[in-house]
C-alpha atoms as a PDB file:
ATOM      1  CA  UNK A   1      -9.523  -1.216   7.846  1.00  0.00           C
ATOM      2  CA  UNK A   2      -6.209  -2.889   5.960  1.00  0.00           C
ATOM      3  CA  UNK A   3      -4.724  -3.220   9.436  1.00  0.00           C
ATOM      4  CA  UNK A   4      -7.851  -4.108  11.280  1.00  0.00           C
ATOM      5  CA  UNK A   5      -8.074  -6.963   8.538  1.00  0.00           C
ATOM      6  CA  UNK A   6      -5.069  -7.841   7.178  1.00  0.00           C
ATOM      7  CA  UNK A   7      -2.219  -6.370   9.357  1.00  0.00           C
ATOM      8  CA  UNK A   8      -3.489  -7.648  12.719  1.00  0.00           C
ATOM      9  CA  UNK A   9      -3.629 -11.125  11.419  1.00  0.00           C
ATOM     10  CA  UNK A  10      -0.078 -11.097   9.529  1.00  0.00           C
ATOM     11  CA  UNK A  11      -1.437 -10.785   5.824  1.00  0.00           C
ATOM     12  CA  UNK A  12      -0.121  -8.085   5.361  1.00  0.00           C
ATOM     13  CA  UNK A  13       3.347  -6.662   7.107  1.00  0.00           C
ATOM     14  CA  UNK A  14       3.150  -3.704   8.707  1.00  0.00           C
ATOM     15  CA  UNK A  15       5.816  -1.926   6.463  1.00  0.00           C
ATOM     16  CA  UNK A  16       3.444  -2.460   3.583  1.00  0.00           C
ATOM     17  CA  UNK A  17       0.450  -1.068   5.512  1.00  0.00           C
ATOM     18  CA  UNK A  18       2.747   1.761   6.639  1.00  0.00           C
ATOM     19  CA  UNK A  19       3.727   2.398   2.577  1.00  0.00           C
ATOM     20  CA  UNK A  20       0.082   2.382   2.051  1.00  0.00           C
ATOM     21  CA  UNK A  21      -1.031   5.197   4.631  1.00  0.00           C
ATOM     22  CA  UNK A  22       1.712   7.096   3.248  1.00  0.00           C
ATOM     23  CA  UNK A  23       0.654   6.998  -0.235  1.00  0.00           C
ATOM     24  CA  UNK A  24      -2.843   7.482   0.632  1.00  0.00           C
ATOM     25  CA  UNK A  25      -2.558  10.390   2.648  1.00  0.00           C
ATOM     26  CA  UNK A  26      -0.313  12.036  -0.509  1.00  0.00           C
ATOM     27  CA  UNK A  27      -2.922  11.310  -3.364  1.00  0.00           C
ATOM     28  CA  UNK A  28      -5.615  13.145  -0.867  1.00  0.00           C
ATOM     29  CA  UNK A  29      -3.597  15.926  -0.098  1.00  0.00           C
ATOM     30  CA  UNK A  30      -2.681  16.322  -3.589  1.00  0.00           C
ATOM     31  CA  UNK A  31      -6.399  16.178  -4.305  1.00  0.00           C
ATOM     32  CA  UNK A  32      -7.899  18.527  -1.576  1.00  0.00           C
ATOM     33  CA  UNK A  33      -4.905  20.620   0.301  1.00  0.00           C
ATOM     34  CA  UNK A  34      -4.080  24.068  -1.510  1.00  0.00           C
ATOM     35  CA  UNK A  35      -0.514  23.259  -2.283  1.00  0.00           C
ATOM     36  CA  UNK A  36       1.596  19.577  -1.656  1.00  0.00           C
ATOM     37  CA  UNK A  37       5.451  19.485  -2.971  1.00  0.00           C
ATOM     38  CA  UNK A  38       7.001  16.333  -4.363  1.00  0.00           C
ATOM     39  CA  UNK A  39      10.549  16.396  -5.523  1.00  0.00           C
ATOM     40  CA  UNK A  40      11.498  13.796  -8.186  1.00  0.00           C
ATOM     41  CA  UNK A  41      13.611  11.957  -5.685  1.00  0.00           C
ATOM     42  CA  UNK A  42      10.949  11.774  -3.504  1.00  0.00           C
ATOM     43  CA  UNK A  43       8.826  10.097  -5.914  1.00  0.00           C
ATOM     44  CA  UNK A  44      11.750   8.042  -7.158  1.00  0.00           C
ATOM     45  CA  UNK A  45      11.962   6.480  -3.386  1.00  0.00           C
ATOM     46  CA  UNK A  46       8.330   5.216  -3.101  1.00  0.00           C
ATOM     47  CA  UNK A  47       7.914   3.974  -6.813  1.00  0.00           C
ATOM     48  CA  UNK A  48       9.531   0.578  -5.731  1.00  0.00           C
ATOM     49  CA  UNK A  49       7.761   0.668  -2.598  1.00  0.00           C
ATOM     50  CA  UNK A  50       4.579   0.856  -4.231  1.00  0.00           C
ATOM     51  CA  UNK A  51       5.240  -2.100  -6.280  1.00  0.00           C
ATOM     52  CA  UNK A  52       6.307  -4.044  -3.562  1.00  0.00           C
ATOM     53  CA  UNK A  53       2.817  -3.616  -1.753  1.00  0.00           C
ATOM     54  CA  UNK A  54       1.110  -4.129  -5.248  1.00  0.00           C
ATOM     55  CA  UNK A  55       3.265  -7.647  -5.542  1.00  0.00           C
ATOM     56  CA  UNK A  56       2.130  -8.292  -1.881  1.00  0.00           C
ATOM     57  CA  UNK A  57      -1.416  -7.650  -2.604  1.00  0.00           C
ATOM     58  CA  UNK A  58      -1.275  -9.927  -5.872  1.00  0.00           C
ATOM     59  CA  UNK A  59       0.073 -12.787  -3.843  1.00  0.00           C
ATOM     60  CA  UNK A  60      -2.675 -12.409  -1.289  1.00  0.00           C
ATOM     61  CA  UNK A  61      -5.204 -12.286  -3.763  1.00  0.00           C
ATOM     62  CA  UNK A  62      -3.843 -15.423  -5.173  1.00  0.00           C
ATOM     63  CA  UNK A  63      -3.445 -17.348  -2.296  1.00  0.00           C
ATOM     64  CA  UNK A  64      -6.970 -16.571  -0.982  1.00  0.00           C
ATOM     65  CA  UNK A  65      -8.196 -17.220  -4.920  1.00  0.00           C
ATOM     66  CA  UNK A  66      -6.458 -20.585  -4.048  1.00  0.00           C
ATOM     67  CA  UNK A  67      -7.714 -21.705  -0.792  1.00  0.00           C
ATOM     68  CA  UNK A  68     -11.430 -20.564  -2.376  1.00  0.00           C
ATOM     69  CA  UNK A  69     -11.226 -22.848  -4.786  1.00  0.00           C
ATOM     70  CA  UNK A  70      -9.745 -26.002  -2.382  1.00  0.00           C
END
């Protein structure tokens, strides 16, 4: 649904929704498969990528708070 809604129309870039899938498919495997292995550089790698998509998704949220509101 992010790229159905926000990649396809340029909201989002596709690097961030690519970060994103990533991530998400992690977090579930650490959740539901029997065994997942992160290293610490691993981690280290995609802490700075997450906040990049978080920064993204803040100035998206302001900028359609913004053009709400006009």
């Amino acid at each position: 649904m992010l790229g159905l809604h926000f990649v396809s129309n340029g909201k989002i870039p596709q690097s961030d929704a690519r970060i994103y899938s990533l991530l998400f498919h992690m977090r579930n495997s650490s959740d539901y498969d029997d065994f997942i292995y992160c290293d610490k550089a691993m981690v280290e790698d995609y802490i700075p990528k997450a906040e990049a998509f978080i920064e993204h998704i803040k100035e998206l949220i302001a900028i359609e708070t913004e053009e709400s509101h006009t």
